[in-house]
Protein backbone atom coordinates (compact mmCIF):
# COMPACT_ATOMS: atom_id res chain seq x y z
CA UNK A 1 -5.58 -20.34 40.37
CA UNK A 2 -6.19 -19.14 44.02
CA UNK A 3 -5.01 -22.31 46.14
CA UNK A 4 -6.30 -21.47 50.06
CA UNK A 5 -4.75 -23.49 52.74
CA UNK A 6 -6.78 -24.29 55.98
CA UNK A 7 -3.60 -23.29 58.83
CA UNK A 8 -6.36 -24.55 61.34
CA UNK A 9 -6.40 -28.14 60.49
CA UNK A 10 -5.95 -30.72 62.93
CA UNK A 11 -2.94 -31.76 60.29
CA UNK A 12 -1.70 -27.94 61.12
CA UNK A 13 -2.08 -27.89 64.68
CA UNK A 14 -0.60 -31.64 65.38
CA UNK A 15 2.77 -30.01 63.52
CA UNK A 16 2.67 -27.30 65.52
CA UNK A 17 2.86 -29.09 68.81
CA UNK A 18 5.46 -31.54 67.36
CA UNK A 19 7.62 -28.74 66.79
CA UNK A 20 9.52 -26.49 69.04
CA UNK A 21 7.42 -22.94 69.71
CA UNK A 22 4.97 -24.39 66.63
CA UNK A 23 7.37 -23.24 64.00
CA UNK A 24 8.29 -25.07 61.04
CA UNK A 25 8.63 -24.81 57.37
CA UNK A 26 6.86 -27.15 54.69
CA UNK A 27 7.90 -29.20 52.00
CA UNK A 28 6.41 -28.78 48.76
CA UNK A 29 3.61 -27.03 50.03
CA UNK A 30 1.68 -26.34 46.75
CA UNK A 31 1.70 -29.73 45.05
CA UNK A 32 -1.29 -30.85 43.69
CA UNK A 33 -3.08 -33.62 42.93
CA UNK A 34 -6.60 -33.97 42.13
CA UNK A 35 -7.44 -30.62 41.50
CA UNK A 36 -6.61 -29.31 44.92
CA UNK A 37 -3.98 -29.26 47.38
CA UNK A 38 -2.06 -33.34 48.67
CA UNK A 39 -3.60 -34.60 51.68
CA UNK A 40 -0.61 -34.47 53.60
CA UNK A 41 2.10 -31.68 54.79
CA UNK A 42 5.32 -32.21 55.14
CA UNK A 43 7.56 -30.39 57.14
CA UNK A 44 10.78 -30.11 59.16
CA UNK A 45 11.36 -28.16 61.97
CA UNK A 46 13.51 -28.33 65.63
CA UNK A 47 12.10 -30.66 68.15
CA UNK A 48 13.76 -30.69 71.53
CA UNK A 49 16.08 -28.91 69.82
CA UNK A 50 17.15 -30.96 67.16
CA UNK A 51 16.44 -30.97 63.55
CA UNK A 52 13.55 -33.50 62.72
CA UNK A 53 11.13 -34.19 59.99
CA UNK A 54 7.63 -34.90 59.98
CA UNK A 55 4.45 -35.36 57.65
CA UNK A 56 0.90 -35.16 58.61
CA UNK A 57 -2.16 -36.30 56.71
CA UNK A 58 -4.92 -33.69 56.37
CA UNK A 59 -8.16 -34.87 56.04
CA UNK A 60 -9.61 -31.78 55.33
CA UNK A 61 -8.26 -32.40 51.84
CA UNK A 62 -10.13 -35.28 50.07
CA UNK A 63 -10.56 -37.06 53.34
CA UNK A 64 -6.56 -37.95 53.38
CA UNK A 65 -6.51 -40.04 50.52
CA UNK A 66 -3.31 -41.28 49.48
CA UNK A 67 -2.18 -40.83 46.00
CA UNK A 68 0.71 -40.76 43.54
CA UNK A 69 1.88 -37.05 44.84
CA UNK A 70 1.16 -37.22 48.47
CA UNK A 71 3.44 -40.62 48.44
CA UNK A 72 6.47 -38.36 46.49
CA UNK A 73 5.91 -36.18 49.03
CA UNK A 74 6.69 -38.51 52.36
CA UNK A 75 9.24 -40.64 50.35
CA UNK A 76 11.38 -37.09 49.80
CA UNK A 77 11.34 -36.62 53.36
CA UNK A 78 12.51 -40.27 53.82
CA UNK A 79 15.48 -39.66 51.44
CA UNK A 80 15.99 -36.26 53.50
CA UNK A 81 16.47 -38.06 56.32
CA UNK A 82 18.97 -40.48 55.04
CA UNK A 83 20.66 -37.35 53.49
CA UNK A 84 20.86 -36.14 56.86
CA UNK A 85 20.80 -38.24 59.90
CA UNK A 86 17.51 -36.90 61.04
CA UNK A 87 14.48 -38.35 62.53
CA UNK A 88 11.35 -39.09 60.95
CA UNK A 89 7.40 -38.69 62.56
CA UNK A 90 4.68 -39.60 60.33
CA UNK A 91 1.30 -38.34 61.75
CA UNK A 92 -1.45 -41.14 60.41
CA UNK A 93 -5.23 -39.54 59.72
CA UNK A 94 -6.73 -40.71 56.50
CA UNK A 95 -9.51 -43.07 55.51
CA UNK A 96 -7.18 -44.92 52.88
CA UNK A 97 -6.07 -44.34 48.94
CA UNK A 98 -7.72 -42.77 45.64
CA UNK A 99 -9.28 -45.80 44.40
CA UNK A 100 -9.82 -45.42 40.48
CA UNK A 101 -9.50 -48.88 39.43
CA UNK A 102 -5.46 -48.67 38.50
CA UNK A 103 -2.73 -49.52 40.38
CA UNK A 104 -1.60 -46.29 40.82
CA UNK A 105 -2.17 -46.41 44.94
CA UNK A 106 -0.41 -49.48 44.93
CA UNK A 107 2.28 -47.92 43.16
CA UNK A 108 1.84 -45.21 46.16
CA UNK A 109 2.12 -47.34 48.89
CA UNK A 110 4.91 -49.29 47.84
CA UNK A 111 7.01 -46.60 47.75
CA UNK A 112 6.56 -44.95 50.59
CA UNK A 113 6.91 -48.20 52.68
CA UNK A 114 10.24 -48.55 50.27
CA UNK A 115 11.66 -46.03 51.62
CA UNK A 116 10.83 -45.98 55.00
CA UNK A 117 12.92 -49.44 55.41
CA UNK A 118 15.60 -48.13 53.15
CA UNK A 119 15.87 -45.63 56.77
CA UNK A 120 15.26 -48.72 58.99
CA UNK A 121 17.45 -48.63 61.73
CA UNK A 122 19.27 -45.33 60.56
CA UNK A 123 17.40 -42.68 61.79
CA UNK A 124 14.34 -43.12 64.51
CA UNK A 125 11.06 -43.65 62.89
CA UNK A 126 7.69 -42.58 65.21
CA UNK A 127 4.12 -43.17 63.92
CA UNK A 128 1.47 -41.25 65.69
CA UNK A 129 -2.05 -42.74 64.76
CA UNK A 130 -4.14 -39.57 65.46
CA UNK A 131 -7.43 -40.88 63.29
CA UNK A 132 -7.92 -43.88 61.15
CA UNK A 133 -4.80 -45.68 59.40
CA UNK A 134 -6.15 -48.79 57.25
CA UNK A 135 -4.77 -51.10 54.73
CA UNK A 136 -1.13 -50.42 53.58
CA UNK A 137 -0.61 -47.56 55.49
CA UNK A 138 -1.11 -49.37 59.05
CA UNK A 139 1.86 -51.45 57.48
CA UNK A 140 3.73 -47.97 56.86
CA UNK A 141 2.89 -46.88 60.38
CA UNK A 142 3.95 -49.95 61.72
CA UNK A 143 7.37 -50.02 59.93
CA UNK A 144 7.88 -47.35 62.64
CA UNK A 145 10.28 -48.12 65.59
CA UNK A 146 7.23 -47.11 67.64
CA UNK A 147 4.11 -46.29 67.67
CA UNK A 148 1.77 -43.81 69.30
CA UNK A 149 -1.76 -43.94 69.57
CA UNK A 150 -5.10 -41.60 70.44
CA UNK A 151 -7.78 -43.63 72.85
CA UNK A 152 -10.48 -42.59 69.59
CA UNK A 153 -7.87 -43.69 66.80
CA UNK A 154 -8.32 -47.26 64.25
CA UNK A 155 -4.98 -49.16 63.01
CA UNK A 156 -6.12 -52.04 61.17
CA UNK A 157 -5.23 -53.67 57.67
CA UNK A 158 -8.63 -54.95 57.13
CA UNK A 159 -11.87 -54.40 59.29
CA UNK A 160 -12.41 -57.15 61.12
CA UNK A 161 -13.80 -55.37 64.37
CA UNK A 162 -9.86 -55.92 65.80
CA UNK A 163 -8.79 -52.10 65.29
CA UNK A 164 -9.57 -50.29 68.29
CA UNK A 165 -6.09 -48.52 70.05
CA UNK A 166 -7.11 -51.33 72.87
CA UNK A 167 -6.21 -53.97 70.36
CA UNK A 168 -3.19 -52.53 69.44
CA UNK A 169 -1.98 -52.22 72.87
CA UNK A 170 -2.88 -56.01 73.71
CA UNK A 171 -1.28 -57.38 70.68
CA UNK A 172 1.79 -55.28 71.08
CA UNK A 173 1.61 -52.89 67.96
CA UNK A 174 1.04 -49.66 70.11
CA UNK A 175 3.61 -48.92 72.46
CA UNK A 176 1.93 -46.66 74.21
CA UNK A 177 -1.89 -45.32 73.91
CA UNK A 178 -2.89 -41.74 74.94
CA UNK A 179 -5.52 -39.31 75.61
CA UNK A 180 -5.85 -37.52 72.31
CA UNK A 181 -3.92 -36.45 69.73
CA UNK A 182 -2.09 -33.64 71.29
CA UNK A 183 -1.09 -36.23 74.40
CA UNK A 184 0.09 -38.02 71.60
CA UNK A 185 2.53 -36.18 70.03
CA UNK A 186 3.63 -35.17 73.20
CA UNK A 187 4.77 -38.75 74.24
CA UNK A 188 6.06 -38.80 70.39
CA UNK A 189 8.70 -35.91 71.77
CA UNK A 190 9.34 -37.60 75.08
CA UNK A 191 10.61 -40.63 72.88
CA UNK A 192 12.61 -38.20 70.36
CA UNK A 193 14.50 -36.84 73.43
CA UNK A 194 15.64 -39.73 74.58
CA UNK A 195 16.83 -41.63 71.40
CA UNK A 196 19.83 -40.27 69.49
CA UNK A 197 19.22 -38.82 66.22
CA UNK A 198 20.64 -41.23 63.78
CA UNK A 199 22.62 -44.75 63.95
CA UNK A 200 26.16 -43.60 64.50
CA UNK A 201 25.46 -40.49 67.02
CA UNK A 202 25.83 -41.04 70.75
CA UNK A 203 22.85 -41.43 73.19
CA UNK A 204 21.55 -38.16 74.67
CA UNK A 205 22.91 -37.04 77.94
CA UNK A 206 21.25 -34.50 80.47
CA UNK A 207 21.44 -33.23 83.88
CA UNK A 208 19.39 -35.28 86.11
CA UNK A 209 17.72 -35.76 89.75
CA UNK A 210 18.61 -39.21 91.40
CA UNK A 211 15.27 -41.04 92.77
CA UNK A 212 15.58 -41.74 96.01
CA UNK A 213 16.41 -44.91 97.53
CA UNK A 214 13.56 -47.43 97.85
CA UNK A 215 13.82 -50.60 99.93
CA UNK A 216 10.83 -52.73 98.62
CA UNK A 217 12.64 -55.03 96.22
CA UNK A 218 9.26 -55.22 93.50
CA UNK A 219 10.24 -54.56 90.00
CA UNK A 220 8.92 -50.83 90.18
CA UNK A 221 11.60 -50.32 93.34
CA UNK A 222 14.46 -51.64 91.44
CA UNK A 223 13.67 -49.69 88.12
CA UNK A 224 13.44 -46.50 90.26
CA UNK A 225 16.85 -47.10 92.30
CA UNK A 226 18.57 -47.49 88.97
CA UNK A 227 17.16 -45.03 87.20
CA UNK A 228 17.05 -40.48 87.08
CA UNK A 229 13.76 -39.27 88.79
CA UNK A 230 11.36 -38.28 86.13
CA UNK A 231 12.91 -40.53 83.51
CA UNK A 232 11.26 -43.38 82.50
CA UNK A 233 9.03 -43.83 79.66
CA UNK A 234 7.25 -47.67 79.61
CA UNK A 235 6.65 -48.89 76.67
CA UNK A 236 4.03 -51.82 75.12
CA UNK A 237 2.56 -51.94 78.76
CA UNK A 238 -0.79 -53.84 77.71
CA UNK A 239 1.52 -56.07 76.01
CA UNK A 240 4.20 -59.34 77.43
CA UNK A 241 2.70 -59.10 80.75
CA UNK A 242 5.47 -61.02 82.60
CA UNK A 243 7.74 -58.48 81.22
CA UNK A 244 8.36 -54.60 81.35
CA UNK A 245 10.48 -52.41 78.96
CA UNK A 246 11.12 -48.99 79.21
CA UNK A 247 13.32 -46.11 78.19
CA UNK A 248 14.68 -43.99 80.63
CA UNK A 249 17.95 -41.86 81.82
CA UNK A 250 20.74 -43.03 84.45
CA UNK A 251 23.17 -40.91 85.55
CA UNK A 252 21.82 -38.16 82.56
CA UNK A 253 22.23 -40.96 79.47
CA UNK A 254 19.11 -42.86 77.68
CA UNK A 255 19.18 -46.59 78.60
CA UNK A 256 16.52 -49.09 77.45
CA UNK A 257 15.42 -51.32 80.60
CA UNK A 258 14.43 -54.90 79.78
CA UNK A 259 13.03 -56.38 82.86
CA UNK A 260 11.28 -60.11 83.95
CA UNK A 261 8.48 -59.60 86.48
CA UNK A 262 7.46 -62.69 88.61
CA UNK A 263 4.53 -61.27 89.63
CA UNK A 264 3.32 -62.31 86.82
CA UNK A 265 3.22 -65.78 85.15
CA UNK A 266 5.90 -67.52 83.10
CA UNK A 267 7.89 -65.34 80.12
CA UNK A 268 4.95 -66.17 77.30
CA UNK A 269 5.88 -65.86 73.46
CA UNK A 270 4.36 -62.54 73.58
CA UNK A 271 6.92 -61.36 76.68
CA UNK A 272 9.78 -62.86 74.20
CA UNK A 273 8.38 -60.92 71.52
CA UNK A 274 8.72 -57.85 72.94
CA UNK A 275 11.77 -58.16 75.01
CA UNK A 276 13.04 -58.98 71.21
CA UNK A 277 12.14 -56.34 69.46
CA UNK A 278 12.73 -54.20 71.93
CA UNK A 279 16.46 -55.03 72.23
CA UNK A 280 16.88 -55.03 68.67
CA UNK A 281 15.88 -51.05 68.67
CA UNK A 282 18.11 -50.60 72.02
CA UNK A 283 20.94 -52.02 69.37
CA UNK A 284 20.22 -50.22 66.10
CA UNK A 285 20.48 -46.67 67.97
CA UNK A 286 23.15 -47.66 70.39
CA UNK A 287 21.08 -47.14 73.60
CA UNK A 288 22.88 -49.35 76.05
CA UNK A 289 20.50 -52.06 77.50
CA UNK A 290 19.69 -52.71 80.99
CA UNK A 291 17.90 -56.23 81.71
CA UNK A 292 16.82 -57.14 85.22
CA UNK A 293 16.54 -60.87 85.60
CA UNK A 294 14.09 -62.49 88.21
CA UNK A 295 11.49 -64.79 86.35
CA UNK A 296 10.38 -68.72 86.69
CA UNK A 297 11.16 -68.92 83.13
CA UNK A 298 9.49 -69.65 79.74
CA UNK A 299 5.97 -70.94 79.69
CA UNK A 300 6.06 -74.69 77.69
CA UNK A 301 2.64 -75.04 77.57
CA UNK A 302 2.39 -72.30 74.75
CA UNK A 303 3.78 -74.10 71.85
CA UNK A 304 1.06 -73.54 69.57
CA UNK A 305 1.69 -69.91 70.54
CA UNK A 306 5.17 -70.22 69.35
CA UNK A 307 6.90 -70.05 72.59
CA UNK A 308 9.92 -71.79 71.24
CA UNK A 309 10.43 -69.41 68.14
CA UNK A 310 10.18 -66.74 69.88
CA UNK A 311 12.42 -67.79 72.94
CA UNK A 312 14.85 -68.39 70.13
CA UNK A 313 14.18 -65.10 68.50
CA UNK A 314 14.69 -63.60 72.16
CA UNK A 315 18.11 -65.44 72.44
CA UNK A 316 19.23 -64.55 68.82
CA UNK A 317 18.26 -60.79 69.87
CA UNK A 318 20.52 -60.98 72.48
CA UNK A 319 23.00 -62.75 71.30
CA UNK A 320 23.68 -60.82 68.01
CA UNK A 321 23.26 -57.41 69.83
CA UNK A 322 26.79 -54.98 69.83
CA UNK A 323 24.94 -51.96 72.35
CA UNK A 324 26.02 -52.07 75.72
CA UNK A 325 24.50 -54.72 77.64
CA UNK A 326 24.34 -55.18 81.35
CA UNK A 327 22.58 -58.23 83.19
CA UNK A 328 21.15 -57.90 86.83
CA UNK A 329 19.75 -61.02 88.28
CA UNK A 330 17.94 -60.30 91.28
CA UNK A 331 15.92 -63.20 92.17
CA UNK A 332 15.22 -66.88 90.22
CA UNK A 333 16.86 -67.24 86.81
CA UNK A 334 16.67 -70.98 85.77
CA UNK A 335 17.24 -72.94 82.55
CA UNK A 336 16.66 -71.18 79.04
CA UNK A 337 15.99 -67.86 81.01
CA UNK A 338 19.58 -67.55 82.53
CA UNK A 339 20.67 -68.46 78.75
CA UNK A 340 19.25 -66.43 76.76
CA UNK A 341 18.92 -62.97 79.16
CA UNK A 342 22.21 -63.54 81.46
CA UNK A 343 24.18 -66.16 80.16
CA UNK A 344 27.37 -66.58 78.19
CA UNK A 345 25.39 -66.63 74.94
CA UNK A 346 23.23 -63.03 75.21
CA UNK A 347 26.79 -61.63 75.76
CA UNK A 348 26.70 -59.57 78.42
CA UNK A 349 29.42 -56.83 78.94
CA UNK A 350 29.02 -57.34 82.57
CA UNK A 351 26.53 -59.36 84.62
CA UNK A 352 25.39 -58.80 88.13
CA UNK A 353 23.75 -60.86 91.02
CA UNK A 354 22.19 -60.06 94.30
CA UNK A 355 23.44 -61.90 97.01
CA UNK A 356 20.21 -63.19 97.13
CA UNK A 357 19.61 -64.83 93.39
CA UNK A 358 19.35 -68.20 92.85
CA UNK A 359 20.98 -69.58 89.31
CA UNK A 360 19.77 -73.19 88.08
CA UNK A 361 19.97 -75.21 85.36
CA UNK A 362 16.53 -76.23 86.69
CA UNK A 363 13.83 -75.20 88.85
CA UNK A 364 15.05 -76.19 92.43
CA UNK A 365 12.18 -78.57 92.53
CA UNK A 366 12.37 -80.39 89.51
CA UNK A 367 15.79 -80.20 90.26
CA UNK A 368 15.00 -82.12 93.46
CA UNK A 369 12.96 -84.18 91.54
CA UNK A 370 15.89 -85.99 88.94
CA UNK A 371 18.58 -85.69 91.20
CA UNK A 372 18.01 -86.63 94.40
CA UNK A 373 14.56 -89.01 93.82
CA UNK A 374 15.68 -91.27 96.68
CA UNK A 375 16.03 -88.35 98.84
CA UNK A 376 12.56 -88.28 98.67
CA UNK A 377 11.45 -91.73 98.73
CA UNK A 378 9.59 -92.57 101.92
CA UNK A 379 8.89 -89.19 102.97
CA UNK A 380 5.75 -89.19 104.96
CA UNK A 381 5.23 -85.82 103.53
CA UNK A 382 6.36 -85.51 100.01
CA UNK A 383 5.59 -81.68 99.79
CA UNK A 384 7.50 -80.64 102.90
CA UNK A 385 10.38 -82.65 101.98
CA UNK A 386 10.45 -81.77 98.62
CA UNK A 387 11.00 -77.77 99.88
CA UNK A 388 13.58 -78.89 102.31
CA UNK A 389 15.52 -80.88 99.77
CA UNK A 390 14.83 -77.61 97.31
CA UNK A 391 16.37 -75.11 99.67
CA UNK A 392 19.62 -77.59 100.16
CA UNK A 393 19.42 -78.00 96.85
CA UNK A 394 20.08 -73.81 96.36
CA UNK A 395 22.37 -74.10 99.04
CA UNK A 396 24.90 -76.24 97.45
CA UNK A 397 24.30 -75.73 93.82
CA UNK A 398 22.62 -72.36 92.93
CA UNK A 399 23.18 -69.73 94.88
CA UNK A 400 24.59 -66.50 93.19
CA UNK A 401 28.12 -67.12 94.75
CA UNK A 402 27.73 -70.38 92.97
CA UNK A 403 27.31 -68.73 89.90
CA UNK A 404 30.59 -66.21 90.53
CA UNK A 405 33.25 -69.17 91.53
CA UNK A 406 32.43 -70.98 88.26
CA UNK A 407 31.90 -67.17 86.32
CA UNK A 408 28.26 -67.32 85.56
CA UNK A 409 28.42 -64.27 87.17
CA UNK A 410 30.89 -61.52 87.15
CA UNK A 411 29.57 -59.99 90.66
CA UNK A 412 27.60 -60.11 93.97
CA UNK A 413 26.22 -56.58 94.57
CA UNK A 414 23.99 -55.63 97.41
CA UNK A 415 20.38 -54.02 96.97
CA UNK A 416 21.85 -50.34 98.04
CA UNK A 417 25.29 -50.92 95.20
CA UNK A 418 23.04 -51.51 92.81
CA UNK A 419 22.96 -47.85 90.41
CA UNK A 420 26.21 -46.80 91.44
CA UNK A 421 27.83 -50.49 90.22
CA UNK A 422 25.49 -50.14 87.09
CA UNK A 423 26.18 -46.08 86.50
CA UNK A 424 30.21 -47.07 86.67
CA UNK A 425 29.63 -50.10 83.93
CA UNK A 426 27.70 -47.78 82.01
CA UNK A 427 31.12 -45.70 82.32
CA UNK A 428 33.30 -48.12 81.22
CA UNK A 429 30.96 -48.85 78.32
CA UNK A 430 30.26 -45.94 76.99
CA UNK A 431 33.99 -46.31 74.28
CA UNK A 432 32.11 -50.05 73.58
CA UNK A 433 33.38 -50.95 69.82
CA UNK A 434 32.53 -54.51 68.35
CA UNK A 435 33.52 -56.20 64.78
CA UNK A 436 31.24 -58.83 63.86
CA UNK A 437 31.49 -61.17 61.09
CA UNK A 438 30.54 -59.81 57.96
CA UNK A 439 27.15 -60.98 56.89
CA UNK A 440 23.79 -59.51 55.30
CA UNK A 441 21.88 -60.36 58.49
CA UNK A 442 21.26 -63.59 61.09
CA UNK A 443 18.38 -65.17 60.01
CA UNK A 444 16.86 -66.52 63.66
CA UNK A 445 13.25 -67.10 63.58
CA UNK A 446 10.69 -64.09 63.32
């Protein structure tokens, strides 16, 4: 039987920009199923130049339905990746399963996202959506540590008009949206290069170009004084707007920068979300984290929202986290917020403050407020009195040398200290080794 393959398939030409100078070599590359050729190719190849392994749906063949054979397929390249400490990218184009009224695509499914958790936090996992990725498989893709979507491209477990790459970006799912689909496995590579290949492998390290100093003191300055020009990568940017993650390079080595922004309102159960999971992928790789504290703290009016689980899940991320961690605080970190991003309980290796930082159990005001009411009585004008008694308030109890004579702090650094003090922890870090108590997992809320 004469089996012809189409080599100029978008599935074709997506693998060959994955992979280095478009070379790579398939896996099983004449199974069948159907009476023609699987809907997907699977592959490894050098990226960056390291080994990695990648499938990509072809919907040339049968549209990209998903059957018994093209789910053998990905899984062996799952179990080749465990074999070998390698990373996986699964390019996503298919308009859903071979639907023949057994439970065969179930069957289909079920392994493939089987073995793509068996590989969970082991080796890095990237899901490019180039096209449509519906029903089970947008829970495959999304078992992915991230995931990369076109502008054109659907995710969506059932059509309810909430698909769109937009969506994903809003509700956190994409972490970052591009152009097309070549854009897209370009950002794919970007993230490959900077995460180490497997769970037990140090974080890359390269030669690097420092930014130069910036004065301005918004989140944007601070990320580019600590950071190696050219470096960072933002990730789930439509997503947690009081919040900003990112991976990027200082002094040559991939960090993961978890930042507050107070531009922005209170942290929401969305920001907590992300900060979360974000910091949990930091940990599973090893990629030392990086958080930058400034932030009014958590929003209580978004209970229904599940501020509180989440806040909790963002503490218990923290907390149970063995990578690296450093804490800056550079401007307000009160209550909850100090706890679960700076304090004693997120167990930082070292924690920072700008001379300028104020550290509070409470807002200043409230503060104000429940200690020193009689302060305030008789004040012909409440408001202006209230931000005098605030400011003593900071003066006495909460400034950042506060903090360091009772060790809520283990330093005041200045603006201009700020990525040589964080480049030598990183140093001193870099030999980190933790024993925690044996268990299967914590079990904080999700």
């Amino acid at each position: 039987m004469q089996i012809d393959k189409n080599l100029d398939s978008a599935a074709h030409k997506r693998l060959s920009a994955l992979f280095d100078d478009g070379v790579y070599t398939e896996i099983n590359s004449l199974s069948m199923e159907k009476d023609s050729l699987t809907s997907v190719i699977t592959a490894y190849g050098y990226v960056n130049g390291g080994l990695v392994y990648a499938y990509s749906q072809d919907r040339t063949v049968n549209s990209g339905a998903v059957g018994t054979v093209h789910a053998q397929k990905i899984s062996k390249l799952y179990s080749l990746a465990a074999k070998t400490g390698r990373p996986v990218v699964g390019i996503h184009d298919s308009n859903g399963a071979f639907i023949d009224g057994t439970i065969d695509s179930l069957n289909a499914y079920g392994e493939m996202i089987g073995t793509a958790a068996s590989v969970s936090g082991v080796v890095p996992q990237i899901s490019v959506i180039a096209g449509v990725c519906a029903g089970s498989a947008a829970m495959l893709a999304c078992s992915a540590d991230f995931v990369v979507m076109t502008k054109e491209s659907e995710l969506f477990v059932a059509p309810n008009g909430k698909g769109s790459a937009e969506d994903a970006k809003k509700a956190g799912t994409a972490a970052i949206v591009c152009d097309n689909d070549i854009a897209a496995v370009e950002a794919a590579k970007e993230l490959l290069r900077l995460i180490p290949e497997n769970n037990l492998t140090s974080v890359p390290v390269y030669e690097y170009d420092e930014n130069t100093y910036s004065a301005g003191g918004s989140l944007s300055d601070i990320v580019s004084n600590i950071t190696d020009a050219d470096s960072v990568t933002e990730l789930y940017d439509g997503f947690g707007k009081a919040s900003y993650t990112a991976l990027a390079t200082v002094a040559g080595s991939t960090v993961g920068i978890a930042a507050t922004n107070k531009t922005e309102d209170k942290l929401t159960a969305g920001d907590s979300a992300k900060i979360a999971r974000f910091v949990r992928t930091c940990d599973a790789f090893g990629i030392p984290v990086i958080t930058v504290v400034d932030t009014e703290g958590f929003d209580g009016d978004e209970e229904e929202a599940g501020s509180v689980r989440n806040m909790t899940m963002l503490a218990g991320a923290y907390a149970e986290a063995t990578t690296a961690k450093i804490t800056l605080v550079t401007g307000n970190a009160y209550g909850p917020a100090f706890v679960a991003l700076a304090g004693k309980g997120a167990n930082a290796d070292f924690t920072f403050a700008w001379n300028s930082a104020v550290i509070s159990p409470l807002n200043p005001v409230t503060a104000v407020e429940f200690l020193w009411h009689e302060k305030l009585a008789g004040a012909v004008n409440v408001s202006q009195k209230r931000n005098e008694l605030a400011a003593e308030y900071i003066a006495e109890y909460a400034t950042a040398e506060k903090a360091a004579y009772r060790n809520g702090v283990d330093e005041i650094i200045s603006e201009e200290q700020t990525r040589s003090k964080i480049a030598e922890a990183l140093e001193v870090l870099s030999g980190k080794r933790i024993s925690t108590l044996p268990k299967k997992h914590n079990n904080f809320p999700l």
